[in-house]
Protein backbone atom coordinates (compact mmCIF):
# COMPACT_ATOMS: atom_id res chain seq x y z
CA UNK A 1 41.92 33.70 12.63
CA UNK A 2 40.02 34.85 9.97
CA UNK A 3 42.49 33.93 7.53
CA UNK A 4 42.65 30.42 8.82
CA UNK A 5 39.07 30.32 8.08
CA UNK A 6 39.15 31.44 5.40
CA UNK A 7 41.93 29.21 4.00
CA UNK A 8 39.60 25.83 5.83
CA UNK A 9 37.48 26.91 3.84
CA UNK A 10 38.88 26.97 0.57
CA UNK A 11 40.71 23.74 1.12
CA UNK A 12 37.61 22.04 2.27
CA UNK A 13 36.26 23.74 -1.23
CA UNK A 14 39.25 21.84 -3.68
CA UNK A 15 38.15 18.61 -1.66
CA UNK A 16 35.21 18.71 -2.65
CA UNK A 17 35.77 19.29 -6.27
CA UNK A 18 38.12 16.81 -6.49
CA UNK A 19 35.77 14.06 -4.88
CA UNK A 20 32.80 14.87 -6.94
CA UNK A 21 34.49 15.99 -10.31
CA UNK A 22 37.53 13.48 -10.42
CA UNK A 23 37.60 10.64 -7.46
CA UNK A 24 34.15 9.57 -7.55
CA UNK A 25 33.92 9.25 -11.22
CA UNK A 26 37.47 7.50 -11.55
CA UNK A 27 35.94 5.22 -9.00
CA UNK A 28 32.94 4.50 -10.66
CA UNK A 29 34.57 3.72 -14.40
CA UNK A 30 36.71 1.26 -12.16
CA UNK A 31 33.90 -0.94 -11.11
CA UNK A 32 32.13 -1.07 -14.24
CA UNK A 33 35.95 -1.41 -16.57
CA UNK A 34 36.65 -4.69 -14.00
CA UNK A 35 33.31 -6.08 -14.81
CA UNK A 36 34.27 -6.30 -18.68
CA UNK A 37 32.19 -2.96 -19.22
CA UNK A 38 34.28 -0.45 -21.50
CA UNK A 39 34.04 2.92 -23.32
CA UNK A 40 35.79 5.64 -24.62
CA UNK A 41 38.56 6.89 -22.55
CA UNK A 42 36.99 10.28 -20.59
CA UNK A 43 39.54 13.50 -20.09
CA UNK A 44 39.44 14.87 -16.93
CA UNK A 45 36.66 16.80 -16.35
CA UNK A 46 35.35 17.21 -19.44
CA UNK A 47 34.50 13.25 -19.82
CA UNK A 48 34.08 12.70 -23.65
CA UNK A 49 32.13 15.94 -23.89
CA UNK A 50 34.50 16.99 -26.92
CA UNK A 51 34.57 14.05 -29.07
CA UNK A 52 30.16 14.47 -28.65
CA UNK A 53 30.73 17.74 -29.81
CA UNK A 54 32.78 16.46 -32.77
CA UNK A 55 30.52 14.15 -33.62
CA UNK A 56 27.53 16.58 -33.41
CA UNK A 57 29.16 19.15 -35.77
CA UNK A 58 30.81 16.58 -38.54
CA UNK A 59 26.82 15.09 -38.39
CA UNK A 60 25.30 18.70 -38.66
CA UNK A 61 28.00 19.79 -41.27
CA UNK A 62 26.88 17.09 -43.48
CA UNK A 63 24.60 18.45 -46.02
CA UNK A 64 23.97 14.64 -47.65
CA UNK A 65 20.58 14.11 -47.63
CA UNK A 66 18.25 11.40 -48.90
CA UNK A 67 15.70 13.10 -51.81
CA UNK A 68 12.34 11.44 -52.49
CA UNK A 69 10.85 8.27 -49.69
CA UNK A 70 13.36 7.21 -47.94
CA UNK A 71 14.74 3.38 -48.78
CA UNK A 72 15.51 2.53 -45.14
CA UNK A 73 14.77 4.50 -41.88
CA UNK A 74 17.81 4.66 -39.45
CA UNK A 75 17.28 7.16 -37.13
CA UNK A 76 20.78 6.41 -35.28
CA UNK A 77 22.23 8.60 -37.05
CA UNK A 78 21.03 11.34 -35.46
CA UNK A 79 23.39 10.38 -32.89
CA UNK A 80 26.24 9.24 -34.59
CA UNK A 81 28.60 8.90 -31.56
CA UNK A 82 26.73 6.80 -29.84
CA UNK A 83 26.15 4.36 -33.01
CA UNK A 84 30.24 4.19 -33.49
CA UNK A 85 30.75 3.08 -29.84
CA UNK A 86 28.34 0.69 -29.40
CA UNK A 87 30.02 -1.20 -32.44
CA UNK A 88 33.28 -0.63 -30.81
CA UNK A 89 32.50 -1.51 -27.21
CA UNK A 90 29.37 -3.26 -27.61
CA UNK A 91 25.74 -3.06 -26.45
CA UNK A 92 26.75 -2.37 -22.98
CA UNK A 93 29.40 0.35 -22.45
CA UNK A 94 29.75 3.38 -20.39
CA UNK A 95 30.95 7.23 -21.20
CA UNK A 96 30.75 10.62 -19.43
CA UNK A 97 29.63 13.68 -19.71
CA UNK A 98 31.74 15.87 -17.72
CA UNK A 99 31.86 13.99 -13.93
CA UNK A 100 28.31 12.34 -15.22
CA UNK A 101 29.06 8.78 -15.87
CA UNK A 102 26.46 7.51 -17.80
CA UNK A 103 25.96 3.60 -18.67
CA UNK A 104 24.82 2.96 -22.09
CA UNK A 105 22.26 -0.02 -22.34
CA UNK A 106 20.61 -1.76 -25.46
CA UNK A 107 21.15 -5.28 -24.36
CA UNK A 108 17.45 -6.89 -24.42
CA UNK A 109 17.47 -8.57 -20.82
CA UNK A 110 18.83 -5.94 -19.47
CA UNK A 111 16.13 -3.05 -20.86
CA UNK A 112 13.44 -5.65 -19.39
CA UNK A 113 14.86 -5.53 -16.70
CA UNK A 114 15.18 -1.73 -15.86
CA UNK A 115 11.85 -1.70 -17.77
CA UNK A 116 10.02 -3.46 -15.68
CA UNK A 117 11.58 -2.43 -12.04
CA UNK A 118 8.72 -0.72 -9.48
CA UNK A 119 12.01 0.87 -7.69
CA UNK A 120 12.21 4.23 -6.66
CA UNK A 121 15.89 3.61 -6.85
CA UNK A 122 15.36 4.26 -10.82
CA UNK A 123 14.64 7.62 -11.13
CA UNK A 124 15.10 10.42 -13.34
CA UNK A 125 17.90 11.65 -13.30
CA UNK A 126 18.70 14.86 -11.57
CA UNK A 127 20.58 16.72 -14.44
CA UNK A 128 17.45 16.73 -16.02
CA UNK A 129 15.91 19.29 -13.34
CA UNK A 130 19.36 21.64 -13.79
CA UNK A 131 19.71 21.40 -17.61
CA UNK A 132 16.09 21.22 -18.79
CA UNK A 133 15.16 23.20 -15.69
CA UNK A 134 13.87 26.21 -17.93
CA UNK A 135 11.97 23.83 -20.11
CA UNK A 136 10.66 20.79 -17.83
CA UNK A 137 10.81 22.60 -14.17
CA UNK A 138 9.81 20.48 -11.42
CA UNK A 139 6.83 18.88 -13.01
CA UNK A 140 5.59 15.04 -13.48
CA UNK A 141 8.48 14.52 -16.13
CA UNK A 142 11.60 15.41 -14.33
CA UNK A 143 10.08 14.80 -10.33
CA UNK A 144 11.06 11.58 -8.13
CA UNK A 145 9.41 9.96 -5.20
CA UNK A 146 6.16 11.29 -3.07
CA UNK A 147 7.01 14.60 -4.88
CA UNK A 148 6.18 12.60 -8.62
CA UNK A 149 3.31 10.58 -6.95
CA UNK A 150 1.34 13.62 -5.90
CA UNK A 151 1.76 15.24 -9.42
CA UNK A 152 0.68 11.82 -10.95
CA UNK A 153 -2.17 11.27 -9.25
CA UNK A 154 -3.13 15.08 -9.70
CA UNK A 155 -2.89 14.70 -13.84
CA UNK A 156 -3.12 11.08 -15.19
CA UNK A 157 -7.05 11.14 -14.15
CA UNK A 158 -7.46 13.90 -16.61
CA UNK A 159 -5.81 11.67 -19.40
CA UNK A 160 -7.65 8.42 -18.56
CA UNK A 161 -9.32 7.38 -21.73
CA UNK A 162 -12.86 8.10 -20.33
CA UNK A 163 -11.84 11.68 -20.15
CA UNK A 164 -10.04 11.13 -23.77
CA UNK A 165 -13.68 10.39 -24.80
CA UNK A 166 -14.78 13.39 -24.28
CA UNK A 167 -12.15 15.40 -25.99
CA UNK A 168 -13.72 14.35 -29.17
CA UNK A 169 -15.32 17.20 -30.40
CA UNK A 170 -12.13 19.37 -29.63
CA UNK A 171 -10.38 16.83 -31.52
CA UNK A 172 -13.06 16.69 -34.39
CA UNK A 173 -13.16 20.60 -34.65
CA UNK A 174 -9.39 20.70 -34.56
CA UNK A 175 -8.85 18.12 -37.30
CA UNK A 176 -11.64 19.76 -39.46
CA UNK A 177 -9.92 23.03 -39.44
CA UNK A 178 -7.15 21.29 -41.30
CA UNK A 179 -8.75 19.81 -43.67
CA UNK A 180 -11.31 22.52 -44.82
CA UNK A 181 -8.25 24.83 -44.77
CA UNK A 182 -6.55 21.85 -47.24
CA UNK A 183 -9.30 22.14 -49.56
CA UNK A 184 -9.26 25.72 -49.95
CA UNK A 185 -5.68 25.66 -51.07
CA UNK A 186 -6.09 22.69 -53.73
CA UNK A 187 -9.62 24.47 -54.84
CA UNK A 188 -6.98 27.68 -55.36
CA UNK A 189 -4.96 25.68 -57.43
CA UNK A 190 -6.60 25.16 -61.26
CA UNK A 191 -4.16 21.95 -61.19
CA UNK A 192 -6.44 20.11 -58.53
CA UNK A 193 -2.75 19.45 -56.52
CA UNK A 194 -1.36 21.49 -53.97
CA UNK A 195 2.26 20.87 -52.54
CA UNK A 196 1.94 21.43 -48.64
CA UNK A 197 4.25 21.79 -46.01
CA UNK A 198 2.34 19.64 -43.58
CA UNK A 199 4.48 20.41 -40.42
CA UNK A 200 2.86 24.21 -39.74
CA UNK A 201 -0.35 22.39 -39.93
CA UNK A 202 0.35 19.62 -37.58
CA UNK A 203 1.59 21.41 -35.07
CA UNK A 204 -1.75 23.97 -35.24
CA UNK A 205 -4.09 20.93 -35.11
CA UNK A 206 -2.32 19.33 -31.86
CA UNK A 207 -1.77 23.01 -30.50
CA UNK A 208 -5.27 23.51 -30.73
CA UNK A 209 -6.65 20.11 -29.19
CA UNK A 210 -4.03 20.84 -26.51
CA UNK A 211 -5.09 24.00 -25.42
CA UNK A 212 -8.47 24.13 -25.83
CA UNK A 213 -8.22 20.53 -23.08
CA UNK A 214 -6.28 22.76 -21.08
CA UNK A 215 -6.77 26.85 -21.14
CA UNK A 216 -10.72 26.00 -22.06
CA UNK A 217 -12.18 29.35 -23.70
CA UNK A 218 -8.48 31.00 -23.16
CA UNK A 219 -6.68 28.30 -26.05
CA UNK A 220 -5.54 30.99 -27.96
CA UNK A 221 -3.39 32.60 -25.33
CA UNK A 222 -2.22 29.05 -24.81
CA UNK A 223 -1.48 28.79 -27.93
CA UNK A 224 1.06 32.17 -27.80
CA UNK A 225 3.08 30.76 -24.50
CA UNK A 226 3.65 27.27 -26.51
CA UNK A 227 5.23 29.51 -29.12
CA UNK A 228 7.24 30.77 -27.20
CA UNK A 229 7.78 26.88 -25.43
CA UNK A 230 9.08 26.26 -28.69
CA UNK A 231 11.44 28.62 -28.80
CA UNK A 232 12.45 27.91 -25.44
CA UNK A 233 13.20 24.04 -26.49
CA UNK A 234 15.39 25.15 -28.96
CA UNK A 235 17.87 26.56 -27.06
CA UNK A 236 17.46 24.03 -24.40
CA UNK A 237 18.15 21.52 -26.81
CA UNK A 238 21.67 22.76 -27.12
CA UNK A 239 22.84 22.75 -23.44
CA UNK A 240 22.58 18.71 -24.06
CA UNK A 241 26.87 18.03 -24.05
CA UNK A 242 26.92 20.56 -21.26
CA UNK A 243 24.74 18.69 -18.45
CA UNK A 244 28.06 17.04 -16.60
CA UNK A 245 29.85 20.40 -16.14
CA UNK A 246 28.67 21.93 -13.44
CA UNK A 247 28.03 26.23 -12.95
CA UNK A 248 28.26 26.92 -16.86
CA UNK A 249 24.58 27.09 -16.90
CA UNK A 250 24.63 30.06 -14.41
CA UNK A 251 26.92 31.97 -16.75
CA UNK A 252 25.00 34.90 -18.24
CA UNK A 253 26.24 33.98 -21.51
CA UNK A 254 23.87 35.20 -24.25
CA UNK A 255 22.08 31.57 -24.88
CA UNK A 256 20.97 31.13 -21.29
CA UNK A 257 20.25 35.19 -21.00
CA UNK A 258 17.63 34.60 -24.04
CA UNK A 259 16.75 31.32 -21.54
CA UNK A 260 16.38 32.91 -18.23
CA UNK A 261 14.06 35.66 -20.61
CA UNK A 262 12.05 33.52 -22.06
CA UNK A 263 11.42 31.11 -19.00
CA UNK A 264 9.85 34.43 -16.68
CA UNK A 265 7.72 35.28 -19.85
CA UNK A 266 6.51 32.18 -19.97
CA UNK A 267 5.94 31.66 -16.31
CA UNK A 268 4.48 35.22 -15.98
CA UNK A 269 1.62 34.52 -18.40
CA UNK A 270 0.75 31.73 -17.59
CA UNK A 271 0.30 32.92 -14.25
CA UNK A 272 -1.69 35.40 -15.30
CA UNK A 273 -3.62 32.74 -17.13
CA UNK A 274 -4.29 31.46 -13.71
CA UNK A 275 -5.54 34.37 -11.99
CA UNK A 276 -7.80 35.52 -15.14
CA UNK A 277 -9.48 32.06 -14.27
CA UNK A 278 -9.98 32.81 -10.93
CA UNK A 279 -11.28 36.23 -11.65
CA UNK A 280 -13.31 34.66 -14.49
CA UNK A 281 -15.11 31.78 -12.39
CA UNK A 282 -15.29 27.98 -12.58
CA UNK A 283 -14.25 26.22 -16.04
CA UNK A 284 -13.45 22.78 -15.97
CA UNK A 285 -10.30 21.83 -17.89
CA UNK A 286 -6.97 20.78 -17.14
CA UNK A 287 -5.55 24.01 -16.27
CA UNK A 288 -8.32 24.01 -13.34
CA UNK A 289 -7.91 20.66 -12.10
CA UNK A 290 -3.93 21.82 -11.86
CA UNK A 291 -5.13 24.58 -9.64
CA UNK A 292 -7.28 22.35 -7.35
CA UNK A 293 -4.88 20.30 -7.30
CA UNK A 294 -2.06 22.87 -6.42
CA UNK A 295 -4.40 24.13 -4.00
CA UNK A 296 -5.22 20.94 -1.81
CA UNK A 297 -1.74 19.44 -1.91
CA UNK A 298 0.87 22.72 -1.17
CA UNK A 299 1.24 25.06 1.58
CA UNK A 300 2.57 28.33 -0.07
CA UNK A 301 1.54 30.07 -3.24
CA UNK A 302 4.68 30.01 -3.84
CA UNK A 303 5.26 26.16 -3.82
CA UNK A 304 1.83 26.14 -5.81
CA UNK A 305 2.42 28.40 -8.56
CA UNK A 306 5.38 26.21 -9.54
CA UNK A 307 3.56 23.73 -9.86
CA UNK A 308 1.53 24.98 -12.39
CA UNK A 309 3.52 26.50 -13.85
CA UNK A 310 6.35 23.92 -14.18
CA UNK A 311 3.27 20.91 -15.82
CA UNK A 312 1.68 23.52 -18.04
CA UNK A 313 5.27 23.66 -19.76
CA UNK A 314 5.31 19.54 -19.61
CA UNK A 315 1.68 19.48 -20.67
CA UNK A 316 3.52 21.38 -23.89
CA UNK A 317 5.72 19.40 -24.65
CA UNK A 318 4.07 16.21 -23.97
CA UNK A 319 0.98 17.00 -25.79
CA UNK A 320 1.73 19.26 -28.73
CA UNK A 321 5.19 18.86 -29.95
CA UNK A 322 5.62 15.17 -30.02
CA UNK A 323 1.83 14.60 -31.57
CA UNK A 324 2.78 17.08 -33.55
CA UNK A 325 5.97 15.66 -35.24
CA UNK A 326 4.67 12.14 -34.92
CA UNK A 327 1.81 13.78 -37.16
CA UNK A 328 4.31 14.60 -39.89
CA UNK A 329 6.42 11.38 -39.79
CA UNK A 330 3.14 9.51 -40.11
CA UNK A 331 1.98 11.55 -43.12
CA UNK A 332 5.61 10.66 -44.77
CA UNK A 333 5.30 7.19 -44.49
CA UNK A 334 1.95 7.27 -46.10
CA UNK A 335 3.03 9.51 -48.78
CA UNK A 336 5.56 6.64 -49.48
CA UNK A 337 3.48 3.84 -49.30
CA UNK A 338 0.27 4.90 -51.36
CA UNK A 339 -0.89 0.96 -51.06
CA UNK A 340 -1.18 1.30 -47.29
CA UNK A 341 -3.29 5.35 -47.42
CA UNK A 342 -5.83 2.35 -49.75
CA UNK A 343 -5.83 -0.05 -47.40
CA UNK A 344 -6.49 2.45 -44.60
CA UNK A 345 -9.28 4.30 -46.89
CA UNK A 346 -10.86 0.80 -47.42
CA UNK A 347 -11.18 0.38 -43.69
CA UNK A 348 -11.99 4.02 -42.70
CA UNK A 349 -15.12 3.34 -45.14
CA UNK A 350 -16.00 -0.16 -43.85
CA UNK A 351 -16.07 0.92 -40.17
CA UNK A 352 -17.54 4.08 -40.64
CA UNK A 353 -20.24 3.92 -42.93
CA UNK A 354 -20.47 7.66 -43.84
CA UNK A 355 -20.34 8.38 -40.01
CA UNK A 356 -17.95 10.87 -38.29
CA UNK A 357 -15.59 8.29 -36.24
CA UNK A 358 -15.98 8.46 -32.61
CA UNK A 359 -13.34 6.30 -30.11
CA UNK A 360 -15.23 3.12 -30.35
CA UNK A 361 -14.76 3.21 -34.36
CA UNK A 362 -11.49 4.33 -34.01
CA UNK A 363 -10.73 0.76 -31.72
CA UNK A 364 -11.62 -0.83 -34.48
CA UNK A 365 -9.52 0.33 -36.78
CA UNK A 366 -6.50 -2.05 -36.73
CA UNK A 367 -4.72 -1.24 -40.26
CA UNK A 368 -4.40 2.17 -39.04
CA UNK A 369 -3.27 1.24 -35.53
CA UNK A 370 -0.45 -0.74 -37.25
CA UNK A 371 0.53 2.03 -39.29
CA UNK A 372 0.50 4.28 -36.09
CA UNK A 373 2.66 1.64 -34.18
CA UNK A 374 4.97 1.53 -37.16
CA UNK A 375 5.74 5.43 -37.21
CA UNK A 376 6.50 5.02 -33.57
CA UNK A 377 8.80 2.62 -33.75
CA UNK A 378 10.79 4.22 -36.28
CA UNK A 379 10.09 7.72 -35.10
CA UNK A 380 9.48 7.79 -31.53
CA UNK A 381 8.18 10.39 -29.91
CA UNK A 382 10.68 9.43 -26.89
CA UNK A 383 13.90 8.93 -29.01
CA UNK A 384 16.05 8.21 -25.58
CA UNK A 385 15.10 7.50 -22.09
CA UNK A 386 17.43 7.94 -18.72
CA UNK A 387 17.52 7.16 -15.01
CA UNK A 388 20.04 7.04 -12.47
CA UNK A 389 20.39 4.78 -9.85
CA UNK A 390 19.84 5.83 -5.76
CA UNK A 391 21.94 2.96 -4.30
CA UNK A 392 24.10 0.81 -6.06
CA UNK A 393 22.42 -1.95 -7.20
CA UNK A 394 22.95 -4.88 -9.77
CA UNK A 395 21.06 -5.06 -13.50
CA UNK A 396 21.44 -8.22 -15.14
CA UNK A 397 24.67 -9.28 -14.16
CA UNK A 398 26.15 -5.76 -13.74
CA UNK A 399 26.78 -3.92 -10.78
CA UNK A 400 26.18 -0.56 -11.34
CA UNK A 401 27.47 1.86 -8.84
CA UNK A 402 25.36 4.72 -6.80
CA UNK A 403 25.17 7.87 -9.04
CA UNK A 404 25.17 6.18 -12.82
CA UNK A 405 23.03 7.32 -15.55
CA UNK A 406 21.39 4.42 -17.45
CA UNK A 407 20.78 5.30 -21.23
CA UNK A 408 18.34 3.50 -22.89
CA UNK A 409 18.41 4.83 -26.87
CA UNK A 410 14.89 4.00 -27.67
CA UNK A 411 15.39 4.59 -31.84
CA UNK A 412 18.28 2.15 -31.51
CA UNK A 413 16.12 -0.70 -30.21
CA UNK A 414 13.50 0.12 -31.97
CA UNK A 415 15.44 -1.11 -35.65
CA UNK A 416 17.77 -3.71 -33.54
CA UNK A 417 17.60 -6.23 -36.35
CA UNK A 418 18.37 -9.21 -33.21
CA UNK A 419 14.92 -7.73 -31.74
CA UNK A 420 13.06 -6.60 -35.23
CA UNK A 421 14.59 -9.07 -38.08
CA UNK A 422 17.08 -8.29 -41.01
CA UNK A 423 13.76 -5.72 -42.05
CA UNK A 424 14.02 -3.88 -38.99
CA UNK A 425 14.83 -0.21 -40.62
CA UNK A 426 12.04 -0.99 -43.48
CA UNK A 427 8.71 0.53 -43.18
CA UNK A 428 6.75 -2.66 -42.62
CA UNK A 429 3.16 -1.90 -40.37
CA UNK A 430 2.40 -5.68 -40.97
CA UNK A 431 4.36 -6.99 -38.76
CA UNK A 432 2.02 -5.56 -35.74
CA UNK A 433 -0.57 -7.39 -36.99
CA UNK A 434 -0.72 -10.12 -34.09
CA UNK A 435 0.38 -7.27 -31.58
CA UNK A 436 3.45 -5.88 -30.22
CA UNK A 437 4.52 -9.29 -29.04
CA UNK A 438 4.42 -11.11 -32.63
CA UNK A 439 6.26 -8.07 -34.14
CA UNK A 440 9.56 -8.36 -32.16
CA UNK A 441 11.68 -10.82 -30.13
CA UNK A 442 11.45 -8.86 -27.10
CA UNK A 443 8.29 -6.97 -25.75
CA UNK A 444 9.62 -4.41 -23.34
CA UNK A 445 12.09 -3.26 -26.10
CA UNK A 446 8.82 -1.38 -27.57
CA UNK A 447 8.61 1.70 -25.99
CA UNK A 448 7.50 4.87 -28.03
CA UNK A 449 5.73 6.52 -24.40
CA UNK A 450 8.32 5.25 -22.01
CA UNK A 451 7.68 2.21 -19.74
CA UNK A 452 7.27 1.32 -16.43
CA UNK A 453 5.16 3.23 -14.07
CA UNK A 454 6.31 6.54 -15.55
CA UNK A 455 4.71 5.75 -18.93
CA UNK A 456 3.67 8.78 -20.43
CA UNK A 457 -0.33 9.71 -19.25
CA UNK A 458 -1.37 11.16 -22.50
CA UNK A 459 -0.22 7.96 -24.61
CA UNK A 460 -4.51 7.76 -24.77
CA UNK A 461 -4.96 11.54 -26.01
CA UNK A 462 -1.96 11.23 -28.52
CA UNK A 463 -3.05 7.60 -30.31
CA UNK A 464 -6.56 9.19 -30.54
CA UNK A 465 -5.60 12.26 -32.09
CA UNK A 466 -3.23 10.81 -34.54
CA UNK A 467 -6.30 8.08 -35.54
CA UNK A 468 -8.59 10.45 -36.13
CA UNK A 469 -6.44 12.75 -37.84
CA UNK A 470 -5.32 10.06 -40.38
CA UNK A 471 -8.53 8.65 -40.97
CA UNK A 472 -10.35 12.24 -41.84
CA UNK A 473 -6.74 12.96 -43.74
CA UNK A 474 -6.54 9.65 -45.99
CA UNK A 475 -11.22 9.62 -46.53
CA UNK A 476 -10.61 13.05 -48.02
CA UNK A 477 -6.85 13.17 -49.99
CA UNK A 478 -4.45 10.88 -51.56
CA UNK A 479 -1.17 12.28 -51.39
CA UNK A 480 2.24 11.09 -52.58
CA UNK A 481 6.05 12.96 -51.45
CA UNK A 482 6.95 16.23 -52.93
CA UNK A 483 10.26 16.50 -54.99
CA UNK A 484 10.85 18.66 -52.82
CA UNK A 485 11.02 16.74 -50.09
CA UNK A 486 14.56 16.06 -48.37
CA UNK A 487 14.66 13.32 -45.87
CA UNK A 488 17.21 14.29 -42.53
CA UNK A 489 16.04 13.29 -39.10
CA UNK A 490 17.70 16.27 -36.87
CA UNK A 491 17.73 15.57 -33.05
CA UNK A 492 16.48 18.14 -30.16
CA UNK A 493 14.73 17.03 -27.32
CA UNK A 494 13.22 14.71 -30.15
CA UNK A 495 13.51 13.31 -33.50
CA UNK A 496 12.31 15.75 -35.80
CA UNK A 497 12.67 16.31 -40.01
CA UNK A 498 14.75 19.22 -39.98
CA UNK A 499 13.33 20.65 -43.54
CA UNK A 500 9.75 19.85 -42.60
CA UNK A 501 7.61 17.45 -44.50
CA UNK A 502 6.00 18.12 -48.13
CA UNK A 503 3.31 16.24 -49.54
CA UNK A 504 1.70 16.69 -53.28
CA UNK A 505 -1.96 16.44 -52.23
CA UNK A 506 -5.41 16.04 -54.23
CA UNK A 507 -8.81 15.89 -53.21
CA UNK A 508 -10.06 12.58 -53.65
């Protein structure tokens, strides 16, 4: 008997792994290949995991890089596999990743279209929870359904601009640090120009601004468990081929040991963040309102320490790493194109008058805010965006099965020369001079926070910080590139310059 049971249920085990590893995803390539939608042929059970990894390594192995401002921006290449398919197969085409079958979109109509859908049957997609678990947790970024719409309503208030408003001082303090500390180092230097490594300095000033808004008078532990963040997205980063295969990220291999580590540490202190607050008294930031909020909405402390915890670690990476690397792209561009830091100067001075800027000068600054729109559209702070679909359901004039990852590469239609013009990988702010709609062909294929009604909440906090930033930056320095700058965009969980940014800089 109990070796009949046994034996049920090991049988009923293979079924199982056969529907969901090899049937269902043979099924679903099926549908889409008779509706004129190709891709690379998948192995079995790996999907085209290998030929990704390939691709990865021959791109990382490649020590070519471009010295001195870069001629043309084409951040594609950071994902060179997907580049070579879609001029194989086409905007549209589908590959997998493991039994993940994911449907590759940069056709216009149909972006708008998943763009602007209120469905919950577009969600994120659940591999995100497993893979980026240790990183992204169960928070606003990863969550679907009533479960998202509580943590929404708990957070976006605190990011409404009215509450951006009066961030301004943190920002202003934050900023200043940089630039005093700026001065100090050219001062030091009898040749009146200092060559800086801005990237350090970015990622200070939007560390600061970030948790100061959200630890209050306890910022600088903050500022220890986003170091350790960092870390942590590192290694995440990597697991990124891996998502479709299911139980290697259980293994106790030595990569997710150093990730299951560093995911309690980080948990752990900010934890005991949480109850130093409590023992400390009222403060209102956002780590408070996350704790009322936790408090009125679950049941368990267990339930409501995860939520904290898991949006502190979003909060991270939200607010500080992508300001912070938008930060240094900006600063590139501008080092390359001295006419526009004039132009920007010129209208820093007009609006301001010798005044600190506050929000309602920085509204009026449009030559930055083009410049700022630029650097997102070739740098995005969201390179790539993903949901799958609930039911099956039909895009466009494709009927994409239950269970399909939809892949929208964000850098790719951001330089689409059909959406952009033949000048789409050129560094041209201009062209957002009569708004987002007079710059391209197509407005929902702008996208640098995401779109739809899971557009990032601190898209307010992150153009205010980068406006100020730039305008204190470019009314007190000129700066051109260092020689020893070497342009290479390196994907992670973002688009990043893997040897950091230098700038020669000069007091002006």
């Amino acid at each position: 008997m109990l070796i009949s049971t046994i034996a049920a249920l090991v049988l009923g085990l293979i079924v199982h792994l056969y529907v969901s590893l090899v049937a269902k995803p043979t099924k679903i390539q099926k549908v889409l290949n008779k509706q004129g939608i190709n891709g690379p042929p998948p192995k079995i059970l790996l999907g085209n995991i290998l030929e990704i990894k390939k691709s990865r390594d021959a791109a990382a192995a490649n020590t070519a890089s471009e010295s001195g401002p870069p001629a043309l921006h084409n951040t594609t290449s950071v994902l060179p596999f997907l580049e070579q398919w879609r001029k194989k197969y086409g905007k549209t085409f589908t590959f997998s990743l493991g039994h993940l079958q994911v449907l590759y979109v940069s056709d216009p109509n149909m972006v708008k279209e998943i763009a602007t859908t209120t469905s919950h049957d577009l969600g994120k997609p659940a591999y995100l929870q497993k893979t980026l678990g240790p990183l992204l947790g169960q928070g606003i970024l990863t969550s679907n359904g009533p479960i998202w719409a509580r943590q929404r309503k708990i957070i976006a208030p605190e990011l409404f601009f009215d509450k951006v408003r009066g961030m301004m001082i943190i920002i202003t303090e934050s900023a200043d640090t940089v630039v005093n500390t700026w001065k100090q180092e050219i001062e030091a230097n009898n040749s009146g120009v200092r060559d800086i490594v801005v990237d350090s300095y970015m990622k200070r000033f939007s560390g600061d601004i970030i948790s100061r808004a959200c630890f209050g008078s306890n910022y600088t532990k903050g500022r220890d468990i986003f170091l350790k963040l960092d870390t942590l997205q590192k290694l995440v980063s990597k697991k990124f081929t891996a998502v479709g295969l299911p139980g290697l990220r259980h293994l106790p291999t030595k990569s997710n040991r150093k990730i299951w580590a560093l995911e309690k540490e980080i948990g752990t202190s900010i934890l005991k963040l949480v109850k130093e607050r409590e023992e400390a008294g009222y403060e209102k930031d956002l780590l408070q309102t996350l704790i009322e909020g936790a408090k009125g909405t679950y049941s368990t402390s267990s339930a409501m320490d995860q939520f904290v915890v898991d949006n502190c670690r979003i909060i991270y990476l939200a607010g500080f790493e992508t300001s912070a690397i938008s930060a240094s792209w900006c600063l590139m561009l501008l080092a390359s194109n001295p006419e526009w830091q004039t132009r920007i100067r010129e209208e820093v001075e007009q609006v301001c008058r010798g005044r600190v800027p506050d929000v309602d000068m920085l509204r009026e600054m449009n030559q930055l805010h083009m410049v700022i729109q630029e650097t997102m559209r070739l740098y995005p702070p969201t390179p790539s965006l993903s949901r799958e679909v609930a039911k099956d359901t039909k895009i466009g004039n494709v009927h994409v099965p239950k269970g399909v990852i939809l892949w929208i590469m964000v850098a790719t239609l951001h330089t689409d020369p059909d959406i952009w013009g033949p000048d789409a990988l050129q560094f041209k702010p201009e062209r957002f001079q009569n708004g987002i709609s007079g710059a391209c062909k197509s407005l929902n294929c702008y996208m640098p926070f995401g779109f739809g009604p899971r557009v990032c909440v601190g898209q307010h906090l992150a153009m205010v910080e980068l406006k100020y930033f730039m305008a204190l930056i470019i009314s007190n320095f000129s700066f051109t590139l260092s020689p020893k700058y070497v342009h290479k965009p390196e994907f992670t969980t973002m688009i990043e310059p893997k040897h950091g940014v230098n700038i020669l800089i000069s007091k002006i």
